[in-house]
N, C-alpha and C. Protein backbone atom coordinates (compact mmCIF):
# COMPACT_ATOMS: atom_id res chain seq x y z
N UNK A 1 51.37 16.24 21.66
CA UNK A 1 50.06 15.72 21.34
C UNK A 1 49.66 16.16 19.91
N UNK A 2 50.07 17.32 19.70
CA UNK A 2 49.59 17.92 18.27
C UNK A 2 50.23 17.13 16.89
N UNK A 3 51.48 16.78 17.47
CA UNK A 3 52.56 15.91 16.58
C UNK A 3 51.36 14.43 15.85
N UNK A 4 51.06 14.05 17.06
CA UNK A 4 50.20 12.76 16.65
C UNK A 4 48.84 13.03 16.35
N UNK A 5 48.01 14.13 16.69
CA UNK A 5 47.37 14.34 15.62
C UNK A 5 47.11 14.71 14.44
N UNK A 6 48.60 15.50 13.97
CA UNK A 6 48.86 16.16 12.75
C UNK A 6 49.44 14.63 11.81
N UNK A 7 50.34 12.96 12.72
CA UNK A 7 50.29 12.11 11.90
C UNK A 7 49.21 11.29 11.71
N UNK A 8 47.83 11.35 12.32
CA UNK A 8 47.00 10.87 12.41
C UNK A 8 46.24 11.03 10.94
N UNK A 9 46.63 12.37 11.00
CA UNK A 9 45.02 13.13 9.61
C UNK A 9 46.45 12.73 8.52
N UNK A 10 47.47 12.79 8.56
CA UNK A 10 48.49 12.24 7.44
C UNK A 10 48.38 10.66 7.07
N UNK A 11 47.91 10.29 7.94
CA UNK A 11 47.47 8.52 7.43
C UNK A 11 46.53 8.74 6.48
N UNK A 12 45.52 9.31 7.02
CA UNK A 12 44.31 9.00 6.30
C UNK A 12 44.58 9.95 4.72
N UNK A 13 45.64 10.37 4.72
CA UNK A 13 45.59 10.52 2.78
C UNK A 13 44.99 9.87 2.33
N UNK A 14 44.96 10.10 1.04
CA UNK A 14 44.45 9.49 -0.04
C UNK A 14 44.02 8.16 -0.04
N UNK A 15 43.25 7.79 1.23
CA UNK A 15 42.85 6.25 2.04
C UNK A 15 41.51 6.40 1.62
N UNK A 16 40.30 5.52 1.80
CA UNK A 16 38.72 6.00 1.61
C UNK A 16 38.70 5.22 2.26
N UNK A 17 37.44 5.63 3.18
CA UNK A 17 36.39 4.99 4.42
C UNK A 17 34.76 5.43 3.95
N UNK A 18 34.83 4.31 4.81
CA UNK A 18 33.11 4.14 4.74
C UNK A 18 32.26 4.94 6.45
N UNK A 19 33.19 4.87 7.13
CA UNK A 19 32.61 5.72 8.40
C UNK A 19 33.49 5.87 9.11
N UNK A 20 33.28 7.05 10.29
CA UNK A 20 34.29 7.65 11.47
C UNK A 20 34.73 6.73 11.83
N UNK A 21 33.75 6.00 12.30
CA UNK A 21 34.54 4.44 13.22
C UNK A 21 35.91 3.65 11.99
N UNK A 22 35.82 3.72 10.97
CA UNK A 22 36.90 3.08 10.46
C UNK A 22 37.63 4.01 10.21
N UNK A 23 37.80 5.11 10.32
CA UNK A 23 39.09 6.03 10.53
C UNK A 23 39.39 5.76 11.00
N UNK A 24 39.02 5.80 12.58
CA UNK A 24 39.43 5.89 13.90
C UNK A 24 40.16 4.60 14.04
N UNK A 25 39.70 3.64 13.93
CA UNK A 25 40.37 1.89 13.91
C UNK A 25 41.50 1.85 12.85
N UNK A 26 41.71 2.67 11.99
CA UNK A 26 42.35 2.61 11.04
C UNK A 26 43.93 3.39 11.86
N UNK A 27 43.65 4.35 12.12
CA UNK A 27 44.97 5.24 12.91
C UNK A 27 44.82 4.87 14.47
N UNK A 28 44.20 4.27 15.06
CA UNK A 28 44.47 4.57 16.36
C UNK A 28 45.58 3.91 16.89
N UNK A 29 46.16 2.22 16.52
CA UNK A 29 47.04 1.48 16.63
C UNK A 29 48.56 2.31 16.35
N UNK A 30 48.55 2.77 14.82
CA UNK A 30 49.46 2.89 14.27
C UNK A 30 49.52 4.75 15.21
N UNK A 31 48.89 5.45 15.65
CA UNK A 31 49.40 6.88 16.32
C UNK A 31 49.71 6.34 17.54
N UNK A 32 48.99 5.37 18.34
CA UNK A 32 49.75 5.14 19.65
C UNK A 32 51.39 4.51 19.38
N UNK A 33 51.73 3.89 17.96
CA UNK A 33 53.18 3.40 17.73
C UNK A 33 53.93 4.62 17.76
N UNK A 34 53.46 5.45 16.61
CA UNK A 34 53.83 6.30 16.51
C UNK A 34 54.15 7.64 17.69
N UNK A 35 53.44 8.01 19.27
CA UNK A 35 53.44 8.66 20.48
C UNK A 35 54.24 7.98 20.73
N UNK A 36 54.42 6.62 21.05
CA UNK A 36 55.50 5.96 21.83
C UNK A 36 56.95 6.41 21.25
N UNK A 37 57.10 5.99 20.13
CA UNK A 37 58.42 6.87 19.55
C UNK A 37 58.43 7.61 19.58
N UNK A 38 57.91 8.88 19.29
CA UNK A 38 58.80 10.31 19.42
C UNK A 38 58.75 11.04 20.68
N UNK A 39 57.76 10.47 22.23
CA UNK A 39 58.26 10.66 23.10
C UNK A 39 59.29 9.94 23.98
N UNK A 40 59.98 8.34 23.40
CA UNK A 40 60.69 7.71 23.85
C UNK A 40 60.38 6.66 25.34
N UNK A 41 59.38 6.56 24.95
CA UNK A 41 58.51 6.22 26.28
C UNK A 41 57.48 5.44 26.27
N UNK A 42 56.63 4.55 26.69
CA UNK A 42 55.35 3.98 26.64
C UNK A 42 54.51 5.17 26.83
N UNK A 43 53.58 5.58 26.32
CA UNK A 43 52.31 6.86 26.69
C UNK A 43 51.19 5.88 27.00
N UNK A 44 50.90 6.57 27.42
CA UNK A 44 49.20 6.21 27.94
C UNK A 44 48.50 6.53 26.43
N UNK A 45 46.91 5.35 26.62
CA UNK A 45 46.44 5.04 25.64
C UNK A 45 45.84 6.25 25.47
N UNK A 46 44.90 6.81 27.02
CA UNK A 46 44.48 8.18 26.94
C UNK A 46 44.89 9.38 26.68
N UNK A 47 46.39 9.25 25.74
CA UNK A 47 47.42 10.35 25.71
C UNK A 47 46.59 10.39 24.31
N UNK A 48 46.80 9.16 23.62
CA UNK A 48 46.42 9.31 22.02
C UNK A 48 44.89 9.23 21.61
N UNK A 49 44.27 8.73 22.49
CA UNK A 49 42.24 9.20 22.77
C UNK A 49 42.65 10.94 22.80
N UNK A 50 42.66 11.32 23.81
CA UNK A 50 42.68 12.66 23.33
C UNK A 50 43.45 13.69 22.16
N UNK A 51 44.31 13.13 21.75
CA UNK A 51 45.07 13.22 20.46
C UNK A 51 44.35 13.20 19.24
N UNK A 52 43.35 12.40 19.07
CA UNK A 52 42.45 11.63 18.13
C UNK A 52 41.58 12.24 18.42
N UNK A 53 41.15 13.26 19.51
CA UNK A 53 39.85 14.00 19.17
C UNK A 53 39.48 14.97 18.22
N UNK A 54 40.40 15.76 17.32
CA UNK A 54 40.05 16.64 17.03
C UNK A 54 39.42 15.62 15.28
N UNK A 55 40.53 14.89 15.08
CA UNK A 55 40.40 13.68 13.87
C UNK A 55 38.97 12.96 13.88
N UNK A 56 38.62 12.79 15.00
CA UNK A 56 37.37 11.67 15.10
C UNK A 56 36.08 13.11 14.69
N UNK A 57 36.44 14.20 15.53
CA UNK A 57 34.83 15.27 15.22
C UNK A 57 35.05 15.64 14.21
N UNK A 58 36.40 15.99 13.14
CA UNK A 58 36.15 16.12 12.04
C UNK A 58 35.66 14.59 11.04
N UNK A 59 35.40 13.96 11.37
CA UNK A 59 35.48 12.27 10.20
C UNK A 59 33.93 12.48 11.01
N UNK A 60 33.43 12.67 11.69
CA UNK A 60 32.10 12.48 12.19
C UNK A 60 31.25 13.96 11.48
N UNK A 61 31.89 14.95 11.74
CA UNK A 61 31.40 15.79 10.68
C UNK A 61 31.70 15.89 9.22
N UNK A 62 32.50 15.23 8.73
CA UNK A 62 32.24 15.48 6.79
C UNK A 62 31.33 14.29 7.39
N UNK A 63 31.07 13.10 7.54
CA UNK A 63 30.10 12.01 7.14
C UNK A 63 28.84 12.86 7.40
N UNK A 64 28.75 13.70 8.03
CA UNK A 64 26.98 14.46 8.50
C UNK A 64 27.16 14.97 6.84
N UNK A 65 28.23 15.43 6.82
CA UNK A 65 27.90 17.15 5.71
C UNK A 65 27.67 15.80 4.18
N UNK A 66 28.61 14.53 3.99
CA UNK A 66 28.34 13.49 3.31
C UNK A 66 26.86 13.02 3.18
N UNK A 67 26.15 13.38 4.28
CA UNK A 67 24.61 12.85 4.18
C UNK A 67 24.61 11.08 4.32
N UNK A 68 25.94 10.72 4.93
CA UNK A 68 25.54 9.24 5.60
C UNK A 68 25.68 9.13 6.89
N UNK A 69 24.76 10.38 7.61
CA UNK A 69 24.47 10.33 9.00
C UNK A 69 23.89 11.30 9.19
N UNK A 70 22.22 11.63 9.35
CA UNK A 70 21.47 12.66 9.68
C UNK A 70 21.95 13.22 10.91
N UNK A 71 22.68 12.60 12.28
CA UNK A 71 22.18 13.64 13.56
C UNK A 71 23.08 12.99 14.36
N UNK A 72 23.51 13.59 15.34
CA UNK A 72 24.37 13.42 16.11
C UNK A 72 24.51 11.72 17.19
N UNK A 73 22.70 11.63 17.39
CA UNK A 73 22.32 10.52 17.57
C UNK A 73 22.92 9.16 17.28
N UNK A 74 23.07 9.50 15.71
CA UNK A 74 23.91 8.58 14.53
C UNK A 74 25.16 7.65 15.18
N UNK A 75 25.57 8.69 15.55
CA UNK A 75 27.33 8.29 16.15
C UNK A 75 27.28 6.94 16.75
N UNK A 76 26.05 6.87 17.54
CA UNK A 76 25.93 5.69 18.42
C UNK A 76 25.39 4.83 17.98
N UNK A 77 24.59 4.69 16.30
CA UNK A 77 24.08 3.57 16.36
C UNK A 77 25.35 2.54 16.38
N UNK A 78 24.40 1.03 16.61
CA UNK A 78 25.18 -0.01 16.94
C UNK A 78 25.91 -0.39 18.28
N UNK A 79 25.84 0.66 19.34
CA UNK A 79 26.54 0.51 20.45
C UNK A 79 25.30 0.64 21.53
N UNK A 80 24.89 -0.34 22.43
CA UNK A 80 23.92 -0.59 23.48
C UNK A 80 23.33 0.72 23.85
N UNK A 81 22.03 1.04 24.20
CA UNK A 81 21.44 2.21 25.02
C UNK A 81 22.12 2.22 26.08
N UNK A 82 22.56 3.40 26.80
CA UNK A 82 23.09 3.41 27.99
C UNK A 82 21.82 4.52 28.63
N UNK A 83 21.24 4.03 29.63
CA UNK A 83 20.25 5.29 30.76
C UNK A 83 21.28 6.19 30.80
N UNK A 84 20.37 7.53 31.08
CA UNK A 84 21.12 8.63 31.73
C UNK A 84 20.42 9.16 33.00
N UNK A 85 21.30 9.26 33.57
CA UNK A 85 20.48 9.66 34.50
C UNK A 85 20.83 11.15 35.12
N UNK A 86 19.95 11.96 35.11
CA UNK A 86 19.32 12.91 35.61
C UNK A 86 20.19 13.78 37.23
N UNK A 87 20.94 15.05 37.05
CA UNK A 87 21.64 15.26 38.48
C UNK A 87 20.83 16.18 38.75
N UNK A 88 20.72 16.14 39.85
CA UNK A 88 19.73 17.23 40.92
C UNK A 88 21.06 17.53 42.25
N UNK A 89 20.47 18.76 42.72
CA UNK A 89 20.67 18.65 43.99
C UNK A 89 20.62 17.34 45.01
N UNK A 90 19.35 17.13 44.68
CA UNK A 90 18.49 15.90 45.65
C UNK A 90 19.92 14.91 45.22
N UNK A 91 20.64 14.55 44.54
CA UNK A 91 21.15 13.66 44.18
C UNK A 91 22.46 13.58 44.86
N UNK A 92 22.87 14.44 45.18
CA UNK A 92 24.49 14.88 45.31
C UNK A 92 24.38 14.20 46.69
């Protein structure tokens, strides 16, 4: 797993983006090609989602420390409100 996140942050050399989300769209295709070959195998997509986590909180944090995203909030604009809802005891 570390393999494909260590080729993940090697894509993005000397590349420029405008936000996390186009990192992420940018390597995610080409690291799942890339998992499939060097374990010799089809992987699961969720092999390289979690692979891509450490890549996505860093590209989501320089854009905060960049100042083109005040708050964590941020992350989500553009993607529908989802409710949350609330666990209690009463609930379980």
């Amino acid at each position: 797993m570390f393999s494909v996140t260590k080729y993940a942050l090697s894509l993005t050399a000397g590349e420029n983006f405008d936000s996390a989300e186009q990192i992420f769209e940018f390597v995610f295709d080409r690291s799942y090609s890339y998992a499939c070959q060097i374990c010799g195998m089809q992987v699961s997509r969720t092999f390289v989602l979690n692979a891509l986590v450490p890549v996505d909180t860093a590209a989501h944090s320089l854009f905060v420390r960049l100042g083109r995203s005040e708050s964590f909030d941020d992350i989500f604009t553009g993607y529908e409100t989802v409710e949350t809802h609330r666990y209690s005891s009463d609930n379980l």
